[in-house]
Structure formats: structure tokens, C-alpha cells
PDB file of N, CA and C in Angstrom:
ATOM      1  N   UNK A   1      96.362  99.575  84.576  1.00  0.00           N
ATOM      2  CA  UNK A   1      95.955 100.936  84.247  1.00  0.00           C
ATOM      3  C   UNK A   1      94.459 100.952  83.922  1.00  0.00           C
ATOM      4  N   UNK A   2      93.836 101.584  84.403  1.00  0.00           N
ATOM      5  CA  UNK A   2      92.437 101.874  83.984  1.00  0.00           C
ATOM      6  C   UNK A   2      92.451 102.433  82.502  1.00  0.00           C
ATOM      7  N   UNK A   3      91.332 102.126  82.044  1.00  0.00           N
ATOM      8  CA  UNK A   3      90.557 102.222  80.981  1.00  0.00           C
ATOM      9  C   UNK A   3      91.152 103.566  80.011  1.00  0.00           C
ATOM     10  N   UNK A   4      92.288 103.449  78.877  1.00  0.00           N
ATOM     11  CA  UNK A   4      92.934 104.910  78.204  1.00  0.00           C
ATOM     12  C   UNK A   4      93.689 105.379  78.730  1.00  0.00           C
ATOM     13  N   UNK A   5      94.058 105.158  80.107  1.00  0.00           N
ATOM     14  CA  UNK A   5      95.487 105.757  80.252  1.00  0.00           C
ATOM     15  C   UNK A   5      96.650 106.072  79.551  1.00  0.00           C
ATOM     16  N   UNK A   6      97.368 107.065  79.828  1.00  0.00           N
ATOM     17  CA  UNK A   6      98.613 106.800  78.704  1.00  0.00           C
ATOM     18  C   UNK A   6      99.871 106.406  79.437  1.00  0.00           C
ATOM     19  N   UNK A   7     100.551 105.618  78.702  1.00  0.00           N
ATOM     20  CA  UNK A   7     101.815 105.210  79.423  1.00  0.00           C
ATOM     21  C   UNK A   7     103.073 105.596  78.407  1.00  0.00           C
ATOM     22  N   UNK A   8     103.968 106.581  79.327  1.00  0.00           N
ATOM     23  CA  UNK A   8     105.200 106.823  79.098  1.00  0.00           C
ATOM     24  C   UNK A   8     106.202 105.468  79.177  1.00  0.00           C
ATOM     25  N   UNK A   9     106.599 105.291  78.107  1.00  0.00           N
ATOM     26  CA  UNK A   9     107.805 103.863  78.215  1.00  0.00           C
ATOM     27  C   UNK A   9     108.907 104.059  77.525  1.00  0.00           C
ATOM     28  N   UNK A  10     110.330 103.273  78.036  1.00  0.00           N
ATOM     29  CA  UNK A  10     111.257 103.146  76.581  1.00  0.00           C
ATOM     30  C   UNK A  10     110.998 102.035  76.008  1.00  0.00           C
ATOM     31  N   UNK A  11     111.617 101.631  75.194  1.00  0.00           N
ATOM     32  CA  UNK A  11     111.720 100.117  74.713  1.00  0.00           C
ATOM     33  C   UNK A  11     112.548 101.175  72.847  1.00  0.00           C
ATOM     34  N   UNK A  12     113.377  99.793  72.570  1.00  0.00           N
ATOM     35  CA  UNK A  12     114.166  99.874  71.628  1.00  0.00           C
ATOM     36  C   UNK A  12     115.012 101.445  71.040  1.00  0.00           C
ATOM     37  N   UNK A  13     115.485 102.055  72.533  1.00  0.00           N
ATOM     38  CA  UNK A  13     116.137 102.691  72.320  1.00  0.00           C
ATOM     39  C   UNK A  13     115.425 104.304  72.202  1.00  0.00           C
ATOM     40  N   UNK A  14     113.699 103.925  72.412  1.00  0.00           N
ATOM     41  CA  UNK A  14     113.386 105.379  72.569  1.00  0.00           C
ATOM     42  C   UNK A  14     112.366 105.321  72.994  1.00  0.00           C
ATOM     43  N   UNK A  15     111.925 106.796  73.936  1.00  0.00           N
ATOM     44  CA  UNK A  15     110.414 106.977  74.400  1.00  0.00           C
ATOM     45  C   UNK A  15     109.840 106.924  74.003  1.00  0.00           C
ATOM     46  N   UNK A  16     108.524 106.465  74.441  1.00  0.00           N
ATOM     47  CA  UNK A  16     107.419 106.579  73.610  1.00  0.00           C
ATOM     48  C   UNK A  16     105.938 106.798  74.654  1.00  0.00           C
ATOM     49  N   UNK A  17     104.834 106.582  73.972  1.00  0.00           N
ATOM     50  CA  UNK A  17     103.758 106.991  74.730  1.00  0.00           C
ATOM     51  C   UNK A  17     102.689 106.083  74.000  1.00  0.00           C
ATOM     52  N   UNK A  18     101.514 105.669  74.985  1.00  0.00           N
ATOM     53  CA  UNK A  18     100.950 104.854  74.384  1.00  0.00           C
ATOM     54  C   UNK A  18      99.615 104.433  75.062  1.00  0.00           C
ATOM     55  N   UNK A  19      98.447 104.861  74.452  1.00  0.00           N
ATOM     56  CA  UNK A  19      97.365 104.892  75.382  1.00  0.00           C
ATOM     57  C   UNK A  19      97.147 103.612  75.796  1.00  0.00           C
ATOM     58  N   UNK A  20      96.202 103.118  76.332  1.00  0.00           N
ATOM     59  CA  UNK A  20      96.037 101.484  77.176  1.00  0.00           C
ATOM     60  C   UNK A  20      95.173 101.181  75.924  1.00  0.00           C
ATOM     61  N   UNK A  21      95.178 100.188  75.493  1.00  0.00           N
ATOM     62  CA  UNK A  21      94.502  99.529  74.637  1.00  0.00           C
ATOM     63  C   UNK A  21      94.943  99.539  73.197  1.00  0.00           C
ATOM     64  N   UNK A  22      96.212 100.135  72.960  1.00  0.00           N
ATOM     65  CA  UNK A  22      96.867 100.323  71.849  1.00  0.00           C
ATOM     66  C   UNK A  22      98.150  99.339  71.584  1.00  0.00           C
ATOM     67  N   UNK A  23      97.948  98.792  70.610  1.00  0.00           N
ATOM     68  CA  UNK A  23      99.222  97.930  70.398  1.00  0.00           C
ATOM     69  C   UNK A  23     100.251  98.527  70.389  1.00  0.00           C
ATOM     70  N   UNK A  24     100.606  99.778  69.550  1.00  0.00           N
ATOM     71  CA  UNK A  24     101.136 100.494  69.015  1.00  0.00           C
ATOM     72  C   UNK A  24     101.668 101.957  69.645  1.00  0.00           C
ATOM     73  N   UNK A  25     102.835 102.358  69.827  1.00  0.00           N
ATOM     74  CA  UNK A  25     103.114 103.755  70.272  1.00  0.00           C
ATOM     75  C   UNK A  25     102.573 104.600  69.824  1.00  0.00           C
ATOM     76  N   UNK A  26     101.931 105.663  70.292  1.00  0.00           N
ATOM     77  CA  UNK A  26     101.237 106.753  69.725  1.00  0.00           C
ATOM     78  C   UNK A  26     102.568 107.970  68.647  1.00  0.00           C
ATOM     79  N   UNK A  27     103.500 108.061  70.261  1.00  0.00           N
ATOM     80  CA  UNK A  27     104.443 108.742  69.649  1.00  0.00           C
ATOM     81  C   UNK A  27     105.404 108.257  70.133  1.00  0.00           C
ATOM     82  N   UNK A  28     106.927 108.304  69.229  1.00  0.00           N
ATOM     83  CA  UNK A  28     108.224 108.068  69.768  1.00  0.00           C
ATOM     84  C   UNK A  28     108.962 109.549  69.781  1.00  0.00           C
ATOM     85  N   UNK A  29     110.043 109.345  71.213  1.00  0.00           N
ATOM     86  CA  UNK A  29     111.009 110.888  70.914  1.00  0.00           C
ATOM     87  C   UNK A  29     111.847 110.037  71.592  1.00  0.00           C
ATOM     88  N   UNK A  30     113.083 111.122  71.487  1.00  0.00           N
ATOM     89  CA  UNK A  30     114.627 110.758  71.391  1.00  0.00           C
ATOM     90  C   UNK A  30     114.454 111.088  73.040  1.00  0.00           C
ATOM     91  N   UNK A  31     114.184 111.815  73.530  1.00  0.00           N
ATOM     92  CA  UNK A  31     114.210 112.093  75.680  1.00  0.00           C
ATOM     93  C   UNK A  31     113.296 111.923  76.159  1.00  0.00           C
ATOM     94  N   UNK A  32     113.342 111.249  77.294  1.00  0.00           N
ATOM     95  CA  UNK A  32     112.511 110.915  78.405  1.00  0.00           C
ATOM     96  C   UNK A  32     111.529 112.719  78.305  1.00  0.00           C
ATOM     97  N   UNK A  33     111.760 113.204  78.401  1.00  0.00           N
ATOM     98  CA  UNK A  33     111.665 115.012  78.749  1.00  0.00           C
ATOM     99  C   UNK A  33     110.352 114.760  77.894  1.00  0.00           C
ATOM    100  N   UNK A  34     110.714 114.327  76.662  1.00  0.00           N
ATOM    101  CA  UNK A  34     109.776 115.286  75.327  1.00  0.00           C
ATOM    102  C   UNK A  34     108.787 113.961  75.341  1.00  0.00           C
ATOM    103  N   UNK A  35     109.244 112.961  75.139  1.00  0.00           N
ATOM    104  CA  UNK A  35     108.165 111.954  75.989  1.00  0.00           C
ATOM    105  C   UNK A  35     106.864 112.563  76.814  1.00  0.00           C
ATOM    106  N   UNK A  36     107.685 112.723  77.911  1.00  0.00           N
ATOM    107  CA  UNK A  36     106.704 112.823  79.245  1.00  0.00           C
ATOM    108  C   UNK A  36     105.604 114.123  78.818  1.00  0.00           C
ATOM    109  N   UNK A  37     106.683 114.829  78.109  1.00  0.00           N
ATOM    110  CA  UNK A  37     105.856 116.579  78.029  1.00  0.00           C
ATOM    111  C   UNK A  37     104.157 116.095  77.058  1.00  0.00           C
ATOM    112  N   UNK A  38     104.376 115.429  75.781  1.00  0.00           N
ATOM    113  CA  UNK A  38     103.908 114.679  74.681  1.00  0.00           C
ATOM    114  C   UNK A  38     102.685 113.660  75.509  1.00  0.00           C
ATOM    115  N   UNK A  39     103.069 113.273  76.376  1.00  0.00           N
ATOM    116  CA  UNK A  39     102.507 112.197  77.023  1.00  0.00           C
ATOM    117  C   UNK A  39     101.431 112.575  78.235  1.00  0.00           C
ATOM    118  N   UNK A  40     102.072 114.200  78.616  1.00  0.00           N
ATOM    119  CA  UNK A  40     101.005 114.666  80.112  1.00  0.00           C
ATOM    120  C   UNK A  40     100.322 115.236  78.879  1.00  0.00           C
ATOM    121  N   UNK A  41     100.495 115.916  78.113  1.00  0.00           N
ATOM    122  CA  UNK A  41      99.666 116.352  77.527  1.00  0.00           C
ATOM    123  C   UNK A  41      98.236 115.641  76.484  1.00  0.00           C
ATOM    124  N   UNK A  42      98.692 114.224  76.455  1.00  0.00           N
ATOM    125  CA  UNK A  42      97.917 113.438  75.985  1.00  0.00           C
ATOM    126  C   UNK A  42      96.442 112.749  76.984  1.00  0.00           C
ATOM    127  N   UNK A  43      97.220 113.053  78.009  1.00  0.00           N
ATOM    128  CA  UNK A  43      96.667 112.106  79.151  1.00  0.00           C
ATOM    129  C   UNK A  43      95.315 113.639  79.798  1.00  0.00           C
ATOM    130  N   UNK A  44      95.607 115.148  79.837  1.00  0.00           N
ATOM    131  CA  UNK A  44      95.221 116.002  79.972  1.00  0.00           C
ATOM    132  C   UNK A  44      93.891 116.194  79.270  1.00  0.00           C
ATOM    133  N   UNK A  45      94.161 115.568  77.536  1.00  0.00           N
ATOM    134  CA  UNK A  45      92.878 115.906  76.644  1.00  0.00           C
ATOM    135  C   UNK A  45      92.079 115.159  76.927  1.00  0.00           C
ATOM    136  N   UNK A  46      92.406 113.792  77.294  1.00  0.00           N
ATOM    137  CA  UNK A  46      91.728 112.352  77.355  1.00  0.00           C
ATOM    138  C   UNK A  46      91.184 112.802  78.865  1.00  0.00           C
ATOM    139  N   UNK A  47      91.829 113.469  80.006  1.00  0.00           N
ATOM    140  CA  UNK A  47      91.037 113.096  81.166  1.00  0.00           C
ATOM    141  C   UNK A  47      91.680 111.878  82.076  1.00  0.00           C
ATOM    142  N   UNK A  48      92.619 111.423  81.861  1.00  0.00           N
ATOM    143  CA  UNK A  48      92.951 110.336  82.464  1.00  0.00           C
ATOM    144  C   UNK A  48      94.157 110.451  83.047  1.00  0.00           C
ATOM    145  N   UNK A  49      94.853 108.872  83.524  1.00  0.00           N
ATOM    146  CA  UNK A  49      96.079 109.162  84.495  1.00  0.00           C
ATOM    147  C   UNK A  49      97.522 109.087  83.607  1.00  0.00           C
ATOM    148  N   UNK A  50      98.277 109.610  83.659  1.00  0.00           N
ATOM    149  CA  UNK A  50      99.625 109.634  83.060  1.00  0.00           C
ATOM    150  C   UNK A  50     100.741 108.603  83.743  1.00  0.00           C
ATOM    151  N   UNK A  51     101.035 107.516  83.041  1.00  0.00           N
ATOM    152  CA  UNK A  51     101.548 106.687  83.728  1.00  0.00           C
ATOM    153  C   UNK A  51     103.749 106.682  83.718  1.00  0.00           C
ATOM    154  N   UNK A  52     104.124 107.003  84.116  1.00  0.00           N
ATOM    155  CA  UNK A  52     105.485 107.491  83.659  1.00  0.00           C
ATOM    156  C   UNK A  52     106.683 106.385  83.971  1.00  0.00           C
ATOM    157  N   UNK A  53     106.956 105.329  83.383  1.00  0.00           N
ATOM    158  CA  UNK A  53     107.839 104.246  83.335  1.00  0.00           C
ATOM    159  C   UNK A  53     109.436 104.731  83.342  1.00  0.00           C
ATOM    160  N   UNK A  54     110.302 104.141  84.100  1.00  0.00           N
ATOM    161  CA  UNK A  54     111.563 104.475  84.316  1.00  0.00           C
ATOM    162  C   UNK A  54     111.888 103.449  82.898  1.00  0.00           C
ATOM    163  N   UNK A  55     113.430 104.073  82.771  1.00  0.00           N
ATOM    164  CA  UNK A  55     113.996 102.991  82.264  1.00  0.00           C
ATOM    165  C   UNK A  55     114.305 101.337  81.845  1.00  0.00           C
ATOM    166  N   UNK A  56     113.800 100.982  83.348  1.00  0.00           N
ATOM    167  CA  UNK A  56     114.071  99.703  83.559  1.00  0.00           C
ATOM    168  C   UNK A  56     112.924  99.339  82.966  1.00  0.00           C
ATOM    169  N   UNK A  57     111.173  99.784  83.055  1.00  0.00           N
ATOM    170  CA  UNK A  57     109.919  99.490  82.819  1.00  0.00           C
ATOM    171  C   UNK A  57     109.244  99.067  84.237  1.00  0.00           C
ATOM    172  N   UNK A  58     109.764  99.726  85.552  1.00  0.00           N
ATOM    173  CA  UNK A  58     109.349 100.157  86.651  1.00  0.00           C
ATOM    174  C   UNK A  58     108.375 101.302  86.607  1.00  0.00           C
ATOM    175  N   UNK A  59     107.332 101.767  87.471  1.00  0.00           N
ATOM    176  CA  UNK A  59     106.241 102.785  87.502  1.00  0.00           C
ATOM    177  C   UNK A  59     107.200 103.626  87.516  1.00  0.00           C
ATOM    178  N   UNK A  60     107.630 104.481  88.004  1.00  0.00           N
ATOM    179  CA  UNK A  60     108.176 106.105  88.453  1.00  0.00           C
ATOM    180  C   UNK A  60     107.511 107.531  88.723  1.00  0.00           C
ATOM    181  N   UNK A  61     106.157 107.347  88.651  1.00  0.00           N
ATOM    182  CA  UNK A  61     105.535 108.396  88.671  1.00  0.00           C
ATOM    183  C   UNK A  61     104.160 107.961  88.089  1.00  0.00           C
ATOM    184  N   UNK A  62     102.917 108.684  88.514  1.00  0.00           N
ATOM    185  CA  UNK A  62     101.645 109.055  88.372  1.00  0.00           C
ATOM    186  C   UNK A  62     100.921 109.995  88.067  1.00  0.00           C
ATOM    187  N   UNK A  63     100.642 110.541  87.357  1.00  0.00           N
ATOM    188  CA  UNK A  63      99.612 111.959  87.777  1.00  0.00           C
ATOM    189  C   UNK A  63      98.475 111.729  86.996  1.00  0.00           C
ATOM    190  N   UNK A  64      97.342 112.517  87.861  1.00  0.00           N
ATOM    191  CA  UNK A  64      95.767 112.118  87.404  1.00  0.00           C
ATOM    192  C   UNK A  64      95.297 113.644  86.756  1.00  0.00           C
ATOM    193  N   UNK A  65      94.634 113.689  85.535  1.00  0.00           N
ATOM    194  CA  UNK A  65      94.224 114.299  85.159  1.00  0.00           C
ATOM    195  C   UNK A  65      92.682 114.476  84.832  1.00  0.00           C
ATOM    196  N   UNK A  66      92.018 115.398  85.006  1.00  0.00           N
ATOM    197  CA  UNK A  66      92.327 116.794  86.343  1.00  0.00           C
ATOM    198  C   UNK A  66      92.201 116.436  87.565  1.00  0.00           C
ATOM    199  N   UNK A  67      93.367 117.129  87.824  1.00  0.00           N
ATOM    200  CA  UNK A  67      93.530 116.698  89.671  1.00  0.00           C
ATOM    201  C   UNK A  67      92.886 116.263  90.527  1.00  0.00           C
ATOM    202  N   UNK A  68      91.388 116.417  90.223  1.00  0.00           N
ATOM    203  CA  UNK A  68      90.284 116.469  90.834  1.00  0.00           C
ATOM    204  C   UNK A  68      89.591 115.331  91.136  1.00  0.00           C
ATOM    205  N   UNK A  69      90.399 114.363  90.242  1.00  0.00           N
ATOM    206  CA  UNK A  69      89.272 113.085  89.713  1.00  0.00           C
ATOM    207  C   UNK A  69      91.162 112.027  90.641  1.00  0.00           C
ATOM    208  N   UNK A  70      92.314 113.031  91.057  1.00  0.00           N
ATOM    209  CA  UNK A  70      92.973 112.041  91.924  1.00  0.00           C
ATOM    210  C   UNK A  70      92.116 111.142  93.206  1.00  0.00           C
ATOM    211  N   UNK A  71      91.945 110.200  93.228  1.00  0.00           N
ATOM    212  CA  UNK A  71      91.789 109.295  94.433  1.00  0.00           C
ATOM    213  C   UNK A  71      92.947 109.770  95.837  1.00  0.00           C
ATOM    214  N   UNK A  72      93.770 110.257  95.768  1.00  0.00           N
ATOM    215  CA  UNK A  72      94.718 110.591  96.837  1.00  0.00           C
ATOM    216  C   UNK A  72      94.420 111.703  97.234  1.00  0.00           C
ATOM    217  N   UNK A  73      94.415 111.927  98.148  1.00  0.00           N
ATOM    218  CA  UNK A  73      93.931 113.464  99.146  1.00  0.00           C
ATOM    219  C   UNK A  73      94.927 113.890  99.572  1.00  0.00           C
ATOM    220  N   UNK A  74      96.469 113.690  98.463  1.00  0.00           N
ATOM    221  CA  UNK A  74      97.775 114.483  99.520  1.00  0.00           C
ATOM    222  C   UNK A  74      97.979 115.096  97.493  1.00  0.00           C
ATOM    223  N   UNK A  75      99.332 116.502  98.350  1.00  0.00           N
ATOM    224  CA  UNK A  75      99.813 116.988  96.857  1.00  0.00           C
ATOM    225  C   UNK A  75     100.677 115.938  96.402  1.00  0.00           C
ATOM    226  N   UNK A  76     101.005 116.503  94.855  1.00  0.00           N
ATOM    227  CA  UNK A  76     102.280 116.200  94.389  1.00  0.00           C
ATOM    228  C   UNK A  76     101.435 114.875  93.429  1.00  0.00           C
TER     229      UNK A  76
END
């Protein structure tokens, strides 16, 4: 992950979020949902990419914030 990203993860039974360079979860929630919501929105103030971990601790998703600064030239 580049430099502050935030990464959506589980581990011990709950989501959490956690910028790059942080030992520590920023925030924990009980759903993936309130996670992710907690987590785009973190990644939005900062400017950076939202990294969204499945269950297993597989990627599952990306998004770059603001869109603008995506490297990919397709939607979604």
C-alpha cells in the first residue's frame, strides 16, 4: 500500500480500519458495512486509496480517492 492508505480488515472477530503505518486499528465495528462506510470515509479526508480486505485477509476491492488521482482509466 502506498504511503497512509487505509485498510479495511477483520482479525479477532471484528472490522476494523487502519491507516498504513499504524500498529494499531484506528476503528473497530461489529459489520463489514460500517467498517467499510468508517473506512471510505477515512481514506476520502486523507486523499488516498481505500484498501478493502475480505474475510480471509485477501484484497477484495480498491478505490482511490479522489477519483482523479486513480491510475486506471476504466470505471468502477
Amino acid at each position: 500500500m502506498p504511503a497512509g492508505d487505509v485498510e479495511t480488515y477483520h482479525e479477532d472477530g471484528q472490522w476494523k480500519n487502519r491507516p498504513e503505518g499504524n500498529q494499531r486499528a484506528s476503528s473497530t465495528h461489529d459489520t463489514k458495512a460500517d467498517a467499510q462506510g468508517r473506512g471510505r470515509e477515512m481514506a476520502i479526508d486523507r486523499g488516498v486509496e481505500h484498501v478493502i480486505k475480505k474475510e480471509d485477509g485477501t484484497i477484495g476491492e480498491k478505490n482511490t480517492y479522489p477519483r482523479s488521482r486513480d491510475p486506471r482509466d476504466i470505471e468502477g
